[in-house]
Protein backbone atom coordinates (compact mmCIF):
# COMPACT_ATOMS: atom_id res chain seq x y z
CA UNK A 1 71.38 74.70 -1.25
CA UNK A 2 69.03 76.59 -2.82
CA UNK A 3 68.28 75.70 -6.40
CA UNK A 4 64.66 76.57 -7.88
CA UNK A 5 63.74 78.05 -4.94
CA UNK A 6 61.38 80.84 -5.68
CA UNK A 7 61.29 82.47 -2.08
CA UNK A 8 65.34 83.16 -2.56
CA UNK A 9 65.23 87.03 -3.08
CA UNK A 10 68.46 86.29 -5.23
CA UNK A 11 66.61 84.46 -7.85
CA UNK A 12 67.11 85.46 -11.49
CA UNK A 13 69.65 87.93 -10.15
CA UNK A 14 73.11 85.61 -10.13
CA UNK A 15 75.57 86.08 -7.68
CA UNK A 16 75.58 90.26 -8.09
CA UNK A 17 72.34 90.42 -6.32
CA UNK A 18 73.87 88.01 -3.75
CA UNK A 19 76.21 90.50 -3.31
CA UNK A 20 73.73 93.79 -3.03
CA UNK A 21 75.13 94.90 -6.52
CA UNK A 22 73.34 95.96 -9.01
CA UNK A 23 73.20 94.52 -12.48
CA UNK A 24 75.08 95.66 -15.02
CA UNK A 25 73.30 99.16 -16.50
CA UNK A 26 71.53 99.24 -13.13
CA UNK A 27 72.77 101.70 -9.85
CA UNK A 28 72.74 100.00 -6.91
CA UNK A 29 69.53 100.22 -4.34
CA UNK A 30 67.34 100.63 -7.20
CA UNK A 31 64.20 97.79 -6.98
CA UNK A 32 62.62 96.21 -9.86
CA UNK A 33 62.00 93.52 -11.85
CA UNK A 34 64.79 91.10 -12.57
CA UNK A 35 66.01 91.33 -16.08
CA UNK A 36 65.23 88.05 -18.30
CA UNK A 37 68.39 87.49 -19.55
CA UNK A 38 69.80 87.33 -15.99
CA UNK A 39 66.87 84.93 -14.99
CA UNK A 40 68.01 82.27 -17.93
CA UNK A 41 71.43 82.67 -17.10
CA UNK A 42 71.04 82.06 -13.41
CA UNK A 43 68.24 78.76 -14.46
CA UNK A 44 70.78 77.41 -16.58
CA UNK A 45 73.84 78.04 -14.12
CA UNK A 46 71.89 75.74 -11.12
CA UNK A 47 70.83 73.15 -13.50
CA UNK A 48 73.84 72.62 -14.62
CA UNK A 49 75.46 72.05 -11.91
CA UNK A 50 72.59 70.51 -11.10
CA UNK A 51 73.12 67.61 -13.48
CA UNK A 52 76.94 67.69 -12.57
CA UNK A 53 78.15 70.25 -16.12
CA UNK A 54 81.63 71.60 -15.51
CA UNK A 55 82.29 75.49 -15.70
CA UNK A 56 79.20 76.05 -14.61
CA UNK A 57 79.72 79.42 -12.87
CA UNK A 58 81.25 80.74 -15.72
CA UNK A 59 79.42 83.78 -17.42
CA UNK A 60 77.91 83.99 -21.10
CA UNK A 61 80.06 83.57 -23.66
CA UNK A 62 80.38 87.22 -25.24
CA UNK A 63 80.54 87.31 -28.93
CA UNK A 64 83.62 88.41 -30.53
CA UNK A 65 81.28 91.30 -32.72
CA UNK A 66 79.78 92.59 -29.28
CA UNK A 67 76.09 92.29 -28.78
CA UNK A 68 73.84 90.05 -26.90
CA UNK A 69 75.72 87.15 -25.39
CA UNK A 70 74.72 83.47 -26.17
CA UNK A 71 72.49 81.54 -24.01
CA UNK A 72 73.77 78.18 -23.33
CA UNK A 73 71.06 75.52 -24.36
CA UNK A 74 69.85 72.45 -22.04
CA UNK A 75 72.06 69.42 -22.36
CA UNK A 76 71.22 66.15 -24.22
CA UNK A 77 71.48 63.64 -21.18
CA UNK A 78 68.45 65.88 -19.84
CA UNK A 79 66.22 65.97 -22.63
CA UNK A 80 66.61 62.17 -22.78
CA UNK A 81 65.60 62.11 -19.34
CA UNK A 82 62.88 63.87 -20.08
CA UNK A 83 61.58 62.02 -23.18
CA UNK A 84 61.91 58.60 -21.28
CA UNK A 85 60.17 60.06 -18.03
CA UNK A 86 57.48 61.37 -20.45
CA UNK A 87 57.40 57.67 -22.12
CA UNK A 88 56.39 55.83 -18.90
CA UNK A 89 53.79 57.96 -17.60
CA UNK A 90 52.42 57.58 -21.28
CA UNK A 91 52.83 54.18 -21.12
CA UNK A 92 51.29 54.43 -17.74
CA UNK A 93 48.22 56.16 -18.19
CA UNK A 94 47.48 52.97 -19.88
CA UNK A 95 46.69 50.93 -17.11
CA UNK A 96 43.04 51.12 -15.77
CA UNK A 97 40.83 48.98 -13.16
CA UNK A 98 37.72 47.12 -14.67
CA UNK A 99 34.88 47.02 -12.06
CA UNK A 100 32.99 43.91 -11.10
CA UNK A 101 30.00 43.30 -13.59
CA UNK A 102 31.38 45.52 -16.04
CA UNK A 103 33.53 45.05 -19.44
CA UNK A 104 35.54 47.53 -21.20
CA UNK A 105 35.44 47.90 -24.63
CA UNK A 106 38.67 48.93 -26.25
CA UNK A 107 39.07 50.32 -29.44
CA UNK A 108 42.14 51.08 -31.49
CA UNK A 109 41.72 54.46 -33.38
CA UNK A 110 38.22 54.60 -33.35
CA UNK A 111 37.96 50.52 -34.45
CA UNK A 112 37.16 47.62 -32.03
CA UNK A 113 40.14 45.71 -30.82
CA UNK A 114 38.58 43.44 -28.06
CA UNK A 115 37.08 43.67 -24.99
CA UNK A 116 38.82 43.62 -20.90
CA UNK A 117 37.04 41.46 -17.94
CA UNK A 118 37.34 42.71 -14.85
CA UNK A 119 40.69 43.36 -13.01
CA UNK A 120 43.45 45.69 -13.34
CA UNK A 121 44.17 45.63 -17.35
CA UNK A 122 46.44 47.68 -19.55
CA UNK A 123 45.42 49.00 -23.12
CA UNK A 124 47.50 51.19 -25.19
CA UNK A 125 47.07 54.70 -23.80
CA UNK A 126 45.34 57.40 -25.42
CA UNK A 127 44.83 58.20 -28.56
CA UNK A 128 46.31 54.80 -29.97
CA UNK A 129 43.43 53.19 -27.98
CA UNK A 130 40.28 54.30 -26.00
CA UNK A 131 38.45 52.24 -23.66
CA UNK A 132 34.96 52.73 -22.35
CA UNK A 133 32.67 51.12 -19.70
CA UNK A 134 29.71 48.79 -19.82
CA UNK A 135 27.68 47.32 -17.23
CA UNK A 136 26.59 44.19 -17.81
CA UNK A 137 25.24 43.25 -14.41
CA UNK A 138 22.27 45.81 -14.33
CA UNK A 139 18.65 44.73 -15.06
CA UNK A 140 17.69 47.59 -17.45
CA UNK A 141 13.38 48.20 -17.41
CA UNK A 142 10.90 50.08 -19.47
CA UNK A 143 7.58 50.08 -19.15
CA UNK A 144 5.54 49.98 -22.13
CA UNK A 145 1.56 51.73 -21.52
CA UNK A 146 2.21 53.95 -18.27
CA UNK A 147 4.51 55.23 -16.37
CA UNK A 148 5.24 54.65 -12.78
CA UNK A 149 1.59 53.35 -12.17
CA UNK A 150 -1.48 52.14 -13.94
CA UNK A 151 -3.05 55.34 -13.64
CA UNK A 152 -0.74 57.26 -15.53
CA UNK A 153 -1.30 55.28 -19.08
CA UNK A 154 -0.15 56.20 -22.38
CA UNK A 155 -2.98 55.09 -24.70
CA UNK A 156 -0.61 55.57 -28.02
CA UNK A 157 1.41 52.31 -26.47
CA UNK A 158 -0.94 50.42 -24.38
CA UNK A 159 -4.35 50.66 -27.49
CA UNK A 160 -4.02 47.37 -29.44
CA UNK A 161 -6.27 45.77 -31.82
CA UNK A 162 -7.40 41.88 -31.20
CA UNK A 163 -8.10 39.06 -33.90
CA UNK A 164 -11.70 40.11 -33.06
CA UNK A 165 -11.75 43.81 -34.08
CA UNK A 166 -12.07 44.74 -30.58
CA UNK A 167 -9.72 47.30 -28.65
CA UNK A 168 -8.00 46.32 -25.67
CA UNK A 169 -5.63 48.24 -23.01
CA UNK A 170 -2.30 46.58 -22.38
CA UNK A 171 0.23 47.34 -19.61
CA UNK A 172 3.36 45.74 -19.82
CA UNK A 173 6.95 45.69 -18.09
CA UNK A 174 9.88 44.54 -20.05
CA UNK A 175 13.65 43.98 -18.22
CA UNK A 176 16.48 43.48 -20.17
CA UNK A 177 20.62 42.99 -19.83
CA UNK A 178 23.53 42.61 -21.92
CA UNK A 179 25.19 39.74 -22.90
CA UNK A 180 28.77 39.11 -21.37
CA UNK A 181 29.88 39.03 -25.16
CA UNK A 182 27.24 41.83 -26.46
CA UNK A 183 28.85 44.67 -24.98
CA UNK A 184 30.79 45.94 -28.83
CA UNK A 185 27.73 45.17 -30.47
CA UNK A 186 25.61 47.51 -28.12
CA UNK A 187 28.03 50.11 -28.66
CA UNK A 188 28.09 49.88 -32.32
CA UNK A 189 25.97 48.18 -33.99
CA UNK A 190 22.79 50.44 -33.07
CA UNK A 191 22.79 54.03 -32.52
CA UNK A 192 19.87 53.99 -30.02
CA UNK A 193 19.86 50.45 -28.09
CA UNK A 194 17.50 50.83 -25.47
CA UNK A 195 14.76 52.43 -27.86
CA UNK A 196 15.36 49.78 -29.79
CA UNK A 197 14.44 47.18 -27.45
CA UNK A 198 11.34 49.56 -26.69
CA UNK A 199 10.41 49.10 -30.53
CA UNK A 200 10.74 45.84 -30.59
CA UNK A 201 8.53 44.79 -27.67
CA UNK A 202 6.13 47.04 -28.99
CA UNK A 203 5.97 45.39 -32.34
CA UNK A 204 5.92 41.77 -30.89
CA UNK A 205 2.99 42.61 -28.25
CA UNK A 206 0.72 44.50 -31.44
CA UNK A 207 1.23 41.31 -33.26
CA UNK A 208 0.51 38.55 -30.87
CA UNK A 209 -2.21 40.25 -29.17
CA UNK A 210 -3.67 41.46 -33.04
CA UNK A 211 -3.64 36.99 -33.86
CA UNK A 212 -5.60 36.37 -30.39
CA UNK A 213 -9.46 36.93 -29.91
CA UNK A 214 -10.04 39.42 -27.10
CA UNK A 215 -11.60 37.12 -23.93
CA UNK A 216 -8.07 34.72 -24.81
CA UNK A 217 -5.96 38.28 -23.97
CA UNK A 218 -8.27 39.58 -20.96
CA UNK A 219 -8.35 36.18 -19.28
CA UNK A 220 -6.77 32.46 -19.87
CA UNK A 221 -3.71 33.80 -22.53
CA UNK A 222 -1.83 36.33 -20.83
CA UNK A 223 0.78 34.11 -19.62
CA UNK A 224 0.91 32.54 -22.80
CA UNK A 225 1.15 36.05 -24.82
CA UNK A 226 4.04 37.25 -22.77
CA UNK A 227 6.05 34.45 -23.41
CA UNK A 228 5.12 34.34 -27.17
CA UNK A 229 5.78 38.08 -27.17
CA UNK A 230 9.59 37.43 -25.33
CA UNK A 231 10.07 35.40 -28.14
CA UNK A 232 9.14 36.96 -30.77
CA UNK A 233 11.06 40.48 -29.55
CA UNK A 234 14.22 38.66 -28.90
CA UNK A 235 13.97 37.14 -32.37
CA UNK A 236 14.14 40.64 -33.56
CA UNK A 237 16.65 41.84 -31.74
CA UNK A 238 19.11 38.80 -32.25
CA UNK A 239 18.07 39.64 -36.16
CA UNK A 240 19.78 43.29 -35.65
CA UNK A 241 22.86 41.96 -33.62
CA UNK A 242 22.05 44.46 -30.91
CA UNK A 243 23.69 42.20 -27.85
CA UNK A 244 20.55 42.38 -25.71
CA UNK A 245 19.11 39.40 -23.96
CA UNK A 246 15.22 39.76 -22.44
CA UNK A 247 14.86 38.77 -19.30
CA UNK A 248 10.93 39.26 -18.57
CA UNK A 249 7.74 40.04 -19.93
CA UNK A 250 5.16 40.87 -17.42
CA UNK A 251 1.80 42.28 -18.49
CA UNK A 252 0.76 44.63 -15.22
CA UNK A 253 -2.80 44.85 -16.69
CA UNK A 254 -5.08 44.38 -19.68
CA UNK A 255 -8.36 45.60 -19.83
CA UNK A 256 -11.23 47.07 -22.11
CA UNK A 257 -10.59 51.10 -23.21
CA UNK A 258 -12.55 53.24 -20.10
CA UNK A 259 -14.85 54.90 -22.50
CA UNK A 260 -16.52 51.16 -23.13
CA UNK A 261 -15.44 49.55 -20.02
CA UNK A 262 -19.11 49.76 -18.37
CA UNK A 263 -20.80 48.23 -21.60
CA UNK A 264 -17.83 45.86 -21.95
CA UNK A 265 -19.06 44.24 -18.11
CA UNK A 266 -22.57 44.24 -18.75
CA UNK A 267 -21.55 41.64 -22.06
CA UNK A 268 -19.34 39.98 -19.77
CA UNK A 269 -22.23 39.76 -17.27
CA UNK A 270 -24.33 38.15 -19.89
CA UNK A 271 -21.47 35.56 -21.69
CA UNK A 272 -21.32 34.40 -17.95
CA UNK A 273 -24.92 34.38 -17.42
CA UNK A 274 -25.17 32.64 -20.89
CA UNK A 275 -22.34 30.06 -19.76
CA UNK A 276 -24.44 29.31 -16.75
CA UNK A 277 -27.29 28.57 -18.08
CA UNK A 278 -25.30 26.31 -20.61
CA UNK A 279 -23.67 24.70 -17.81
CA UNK A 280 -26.78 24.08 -16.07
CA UNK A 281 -28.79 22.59 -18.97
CA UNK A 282 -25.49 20.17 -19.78
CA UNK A 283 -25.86 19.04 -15.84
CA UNK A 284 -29.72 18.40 -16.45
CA UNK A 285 -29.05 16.78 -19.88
CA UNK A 286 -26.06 14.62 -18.11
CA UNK A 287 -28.47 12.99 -15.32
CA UNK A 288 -32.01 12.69 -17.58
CA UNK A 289 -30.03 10.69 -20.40
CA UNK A 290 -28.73 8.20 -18.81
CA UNK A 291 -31.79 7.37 -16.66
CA UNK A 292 -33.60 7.50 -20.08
CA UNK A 293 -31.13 5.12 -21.82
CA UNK A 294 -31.38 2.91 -18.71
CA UNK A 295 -35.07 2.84 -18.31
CA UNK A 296 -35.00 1.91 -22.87
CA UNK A 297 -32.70 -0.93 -21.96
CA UNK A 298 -34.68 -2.22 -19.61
CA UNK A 299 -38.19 -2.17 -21.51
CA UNK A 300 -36.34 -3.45 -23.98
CA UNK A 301 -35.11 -6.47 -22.12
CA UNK A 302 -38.33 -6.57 -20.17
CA UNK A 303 -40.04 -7.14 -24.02
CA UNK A 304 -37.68 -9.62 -24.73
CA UNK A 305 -37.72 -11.03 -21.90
CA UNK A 306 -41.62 -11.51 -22.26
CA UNK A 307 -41.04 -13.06 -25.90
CA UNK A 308 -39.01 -15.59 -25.36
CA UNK A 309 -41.62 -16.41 -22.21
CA UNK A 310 -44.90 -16.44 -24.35
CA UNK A 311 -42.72 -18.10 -27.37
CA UNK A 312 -41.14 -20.59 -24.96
CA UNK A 313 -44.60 -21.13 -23.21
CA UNK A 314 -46.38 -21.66 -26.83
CA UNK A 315 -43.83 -24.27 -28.00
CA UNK A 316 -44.32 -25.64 -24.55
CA UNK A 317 -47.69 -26.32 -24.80
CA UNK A 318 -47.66 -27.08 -28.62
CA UNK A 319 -45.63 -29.68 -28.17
CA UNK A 320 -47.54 -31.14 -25.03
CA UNK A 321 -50.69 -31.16 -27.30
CA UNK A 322 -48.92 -33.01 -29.59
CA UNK A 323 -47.99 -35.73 -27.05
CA UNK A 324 -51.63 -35.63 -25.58
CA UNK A 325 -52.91 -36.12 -28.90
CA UNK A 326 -50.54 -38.80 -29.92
CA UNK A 327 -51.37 -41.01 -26.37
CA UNK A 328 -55.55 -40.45 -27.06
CA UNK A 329 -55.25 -41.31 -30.41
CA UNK A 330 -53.84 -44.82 -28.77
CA UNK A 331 -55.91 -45.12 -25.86
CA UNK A 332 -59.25 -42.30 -25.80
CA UNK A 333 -60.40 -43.18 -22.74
CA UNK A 334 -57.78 -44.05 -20.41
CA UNK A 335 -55.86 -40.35 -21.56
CA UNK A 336 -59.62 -38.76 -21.54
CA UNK A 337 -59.63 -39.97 -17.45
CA UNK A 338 -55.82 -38.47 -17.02
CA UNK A 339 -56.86 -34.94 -18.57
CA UNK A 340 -59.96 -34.95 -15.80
CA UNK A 341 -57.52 -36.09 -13.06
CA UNK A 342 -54.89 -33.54 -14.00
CA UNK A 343 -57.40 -30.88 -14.38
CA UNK A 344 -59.29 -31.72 -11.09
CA UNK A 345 -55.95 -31.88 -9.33
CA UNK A 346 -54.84 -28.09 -10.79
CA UNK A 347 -58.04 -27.01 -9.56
CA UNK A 348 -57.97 -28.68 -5.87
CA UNK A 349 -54.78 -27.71 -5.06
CA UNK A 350 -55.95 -23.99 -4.60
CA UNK A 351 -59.43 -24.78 -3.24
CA UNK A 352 -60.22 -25.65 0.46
CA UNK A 353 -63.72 -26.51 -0.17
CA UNK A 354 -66.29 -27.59 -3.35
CA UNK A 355 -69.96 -27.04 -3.55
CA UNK A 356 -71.59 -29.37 -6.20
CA UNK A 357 -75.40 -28.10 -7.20
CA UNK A 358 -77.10 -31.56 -8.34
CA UNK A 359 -78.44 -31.04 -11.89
CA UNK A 360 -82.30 -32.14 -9.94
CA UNK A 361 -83.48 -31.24 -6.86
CA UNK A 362 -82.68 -28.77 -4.33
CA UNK A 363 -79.81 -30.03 -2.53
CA UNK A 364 -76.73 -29.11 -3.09
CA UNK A 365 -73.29 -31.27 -1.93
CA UNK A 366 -70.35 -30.24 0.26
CA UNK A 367 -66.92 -31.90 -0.06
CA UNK A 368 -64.99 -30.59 3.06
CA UNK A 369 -61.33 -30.76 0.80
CA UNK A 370 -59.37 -28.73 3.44
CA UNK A 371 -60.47 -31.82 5.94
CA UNK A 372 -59.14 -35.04 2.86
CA UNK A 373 -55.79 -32.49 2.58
CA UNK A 374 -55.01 -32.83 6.19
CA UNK A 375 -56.01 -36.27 6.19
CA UNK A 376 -53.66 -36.85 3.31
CA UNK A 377 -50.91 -35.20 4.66
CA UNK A 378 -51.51 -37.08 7.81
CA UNK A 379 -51.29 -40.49 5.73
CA UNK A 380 -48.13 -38.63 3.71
CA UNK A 381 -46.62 -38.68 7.55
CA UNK A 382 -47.23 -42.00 8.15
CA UNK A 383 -45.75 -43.22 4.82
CA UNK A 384 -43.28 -41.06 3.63
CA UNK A 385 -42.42 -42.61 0.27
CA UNK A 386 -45.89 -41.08 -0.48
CA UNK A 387 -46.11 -37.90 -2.82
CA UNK A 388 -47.72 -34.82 -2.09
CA UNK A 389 -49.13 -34.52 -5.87
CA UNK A 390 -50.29 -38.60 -5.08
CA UNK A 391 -52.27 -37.48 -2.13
CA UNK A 392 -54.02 -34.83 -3.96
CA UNK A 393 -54.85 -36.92 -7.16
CA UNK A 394 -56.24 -39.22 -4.28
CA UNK A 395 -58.29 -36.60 -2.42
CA UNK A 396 -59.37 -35.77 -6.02
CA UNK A 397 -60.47 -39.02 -6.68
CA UNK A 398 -62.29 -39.42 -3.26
CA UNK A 399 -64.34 -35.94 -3.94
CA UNK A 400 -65.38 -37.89 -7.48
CA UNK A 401 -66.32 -40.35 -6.06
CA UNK A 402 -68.24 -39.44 -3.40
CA UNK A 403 -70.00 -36.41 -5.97
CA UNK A 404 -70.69 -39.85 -8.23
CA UNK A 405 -72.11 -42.03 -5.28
CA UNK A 406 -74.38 -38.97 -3.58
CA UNK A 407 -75.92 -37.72 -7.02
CA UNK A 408 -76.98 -41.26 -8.01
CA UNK A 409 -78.60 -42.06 -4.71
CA UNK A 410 -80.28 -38.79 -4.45
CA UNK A 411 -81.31 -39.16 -7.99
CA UNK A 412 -82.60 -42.72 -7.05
CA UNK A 413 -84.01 -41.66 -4.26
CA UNK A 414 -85.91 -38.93 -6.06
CA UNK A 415 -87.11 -40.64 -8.53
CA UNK A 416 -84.16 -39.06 -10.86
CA UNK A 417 -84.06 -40.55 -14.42
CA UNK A 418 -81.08 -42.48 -15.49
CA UNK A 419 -80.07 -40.22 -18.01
CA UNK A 420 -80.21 -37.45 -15.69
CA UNK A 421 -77.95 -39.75 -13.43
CA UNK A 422 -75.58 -39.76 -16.70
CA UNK A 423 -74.58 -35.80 -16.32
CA UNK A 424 -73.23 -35.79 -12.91
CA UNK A 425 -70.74 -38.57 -14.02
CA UNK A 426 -67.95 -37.71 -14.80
CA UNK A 427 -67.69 -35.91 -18.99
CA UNK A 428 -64.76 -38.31 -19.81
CA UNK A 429 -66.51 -41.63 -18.78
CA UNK A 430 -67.93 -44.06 -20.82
């Protein structure tokens, strides 16, 4: 069978070219082009039978008038075949695959309808509704002062003013993505989403680095100004409903401008000379004080200390003059004997040995009291309900004594007057 088969050297010329005849108006063994009306006849004739038509090698109708004859036209049970074959690949076309990390965004004459996950989905096909692509896996990034590396700055972005009028150079890096459900309003809602999270960063970095003084950027702030500055640019771009989420802010460098940067380090030399010398005199400052304070506090309690001695020690003996004076106003001579004991005894104890110059004469008297202390303590020994202090008021006594008996016999023997006798006595006796 050969239907629509274009290498058949019969086709478009029916069944008279299968037979070598000519066409009708045409001698036989002539070649040429087949004529058109013989090429529909002979399509129609095959499709026909084709799709099963009866009478299908029957000529063309001739028209009663003469003339051209009528074509015969396709039949109705193949146009419906067609239509509905042309329906399903329409309806067809509609299926599409969405990729992993990506969302399509379907719109339904040019408005949004909703939006597919990934997997094989079906929208209505084209041009009831469009669908387009969006990653939302990919880390977009800009940088924002240079490009590629620090060398290669752009002063228009990176030149900022601080709160302290001075100029500083800032490098940044800013990475961004979508949000699974910002994909429509990425499309939509701004005509230039990516430069407009360029704007923004740029307007959130001039004005937290233009409320900072310049030594908080350069050194102890910058991770604090890139996360103010995240902040503050997602802020803005929530505010414009542009579907964007920041993911990072990292400044890559801040420094002084180049044309100041030698002048800037010989300040910074001297702020850290300057901080030096201020920690240095706060060290010195931190030891002298308190040995200071502590040395105060104690002349201060030494003093007191002292006071209440003297003080104490003046009542003390204020009050023992009192006594004293009470017991000689009762008994003069008796108390004036105790005072010369007590006084000869305060003096003894400290003194090995006593030379008494008689008031006449030459010769002079030698109590040996380290020899009457050993004899004393000897006699202490041998009683020892015996005091020490008794022993000494003893050995006191003995050396008065003995000074009374030796200056009246030399003063006998001499020829001493009695009144002279009188003075070596002793000042409290009657």
């Amino acid at each position: 069978m050969k239907l629509f088969n274009l290498n058949d050297p019969g086709w478009g010329r029916g069944q008279q070219n299968q037979d070598n005849d000519p066409p009708p108006g045409r001698q036989k063994g002539t070649d040429g082009p087949p004529d058109l009306d013989e090429v529909w006849r002979d399509f129609n004739k095959r499709l026909s039978g084709l799709l099963g038509r009866k009478g299908g090698g029957r000529g063309p109708r001739m028209p009663a008038g003469g003339g051209m004859p009528s074509m015969p036209g396709p039949s109705p049970r193949f146009v419906i075949l067609l239509v509905i074959v042309g329906v399903l690949l329409w309806l067809a076309s509609g299926f599409m695959i969405v990729q992993e990390g990506q969302v399509a965004v379907v719109t339904r004459f040019g408005k949004y309808v909703h939006t597919l996950s990934p997997g094989l989905q079906w929208r209505m096909p084209y041009p009831i509704e469009n669908a387009q692509d969006v990653d939302i896996s990919r880390l977009r990034t800009f940088e924002v002062g240079f490009r590629g590396s620090a060398r290669n700055k752009v002063l228009s972005e990176s030149l900022m003013l601080t709160n302290d009028e001075n100029i500083v150079d800032v490098q940044y890096v800013v990475q961004y993505r979508l949000r699974p459900d910002g994909a429509p309003d990425y499309l939509f809602n701004t005509s230039q989403p990516d430069e407009s999270v360029r704007q923004a960063a740029e307007t959130a970095m001039r004005e937290v680095v233009g409320s900072k003084p310049m030594d908080f950027v350069l050194y102890s702030g910058r991770t604090e100004v890139a996360s103010e500055v995240q902040s503050l640019a997602q802020t803005i771009l929530d505010r414009y409903d542009t579907g964007i989420e920041l993911s990072t802010v990292a400044i890559q460098n801040v420094q002084p401008p180049e044309q100041v940067q030698a002048a800037f380090d010989d300040a910074v030399k001297a702020g850290q000379d300057r901080e030096r010398q201020i920690n240095e005199g706060n060290a010195y400052a931190s030891k002298i004080l308190p040995e200071a304070e502590g040395q105060a506090a104690r002349m201060v309690q030494d003093a007191e200390g002292y006071s209440a001695q003297v003080v104490g020690q003046a009542q003390g003996d204020t009050s023992r003059f009192n006594s004293v004076a009470a017991e000689y106003a009762k008994a003069p001579a008796i108390t004036r004997e105790r005072i010369y004991l007590q006084t000869m005894q305060d003096i003894f104890t400290d003194t090995a040995k006593v030379m008494i110059d008689a008031p006449v004469g030459n010769n002079m008297l030698y109590l040996p009291l380290d020899k009457i202390m050993q004899q004393a303590a000897a006699d202490t020994k041998a009683a020892p309900g015996a005091a020490s202090s008794s022993s000494t008021v003893s050995a006191a006594g003995t050396a008065h004594a003995a000074s009374q008996k030796s200056s009246s016999g030399t003063a006998a023997a001499r020829g001493v007057p009695a009144g002279l006798d009188s003075l070596m006595q002793s000042p409290y006796s009657n």
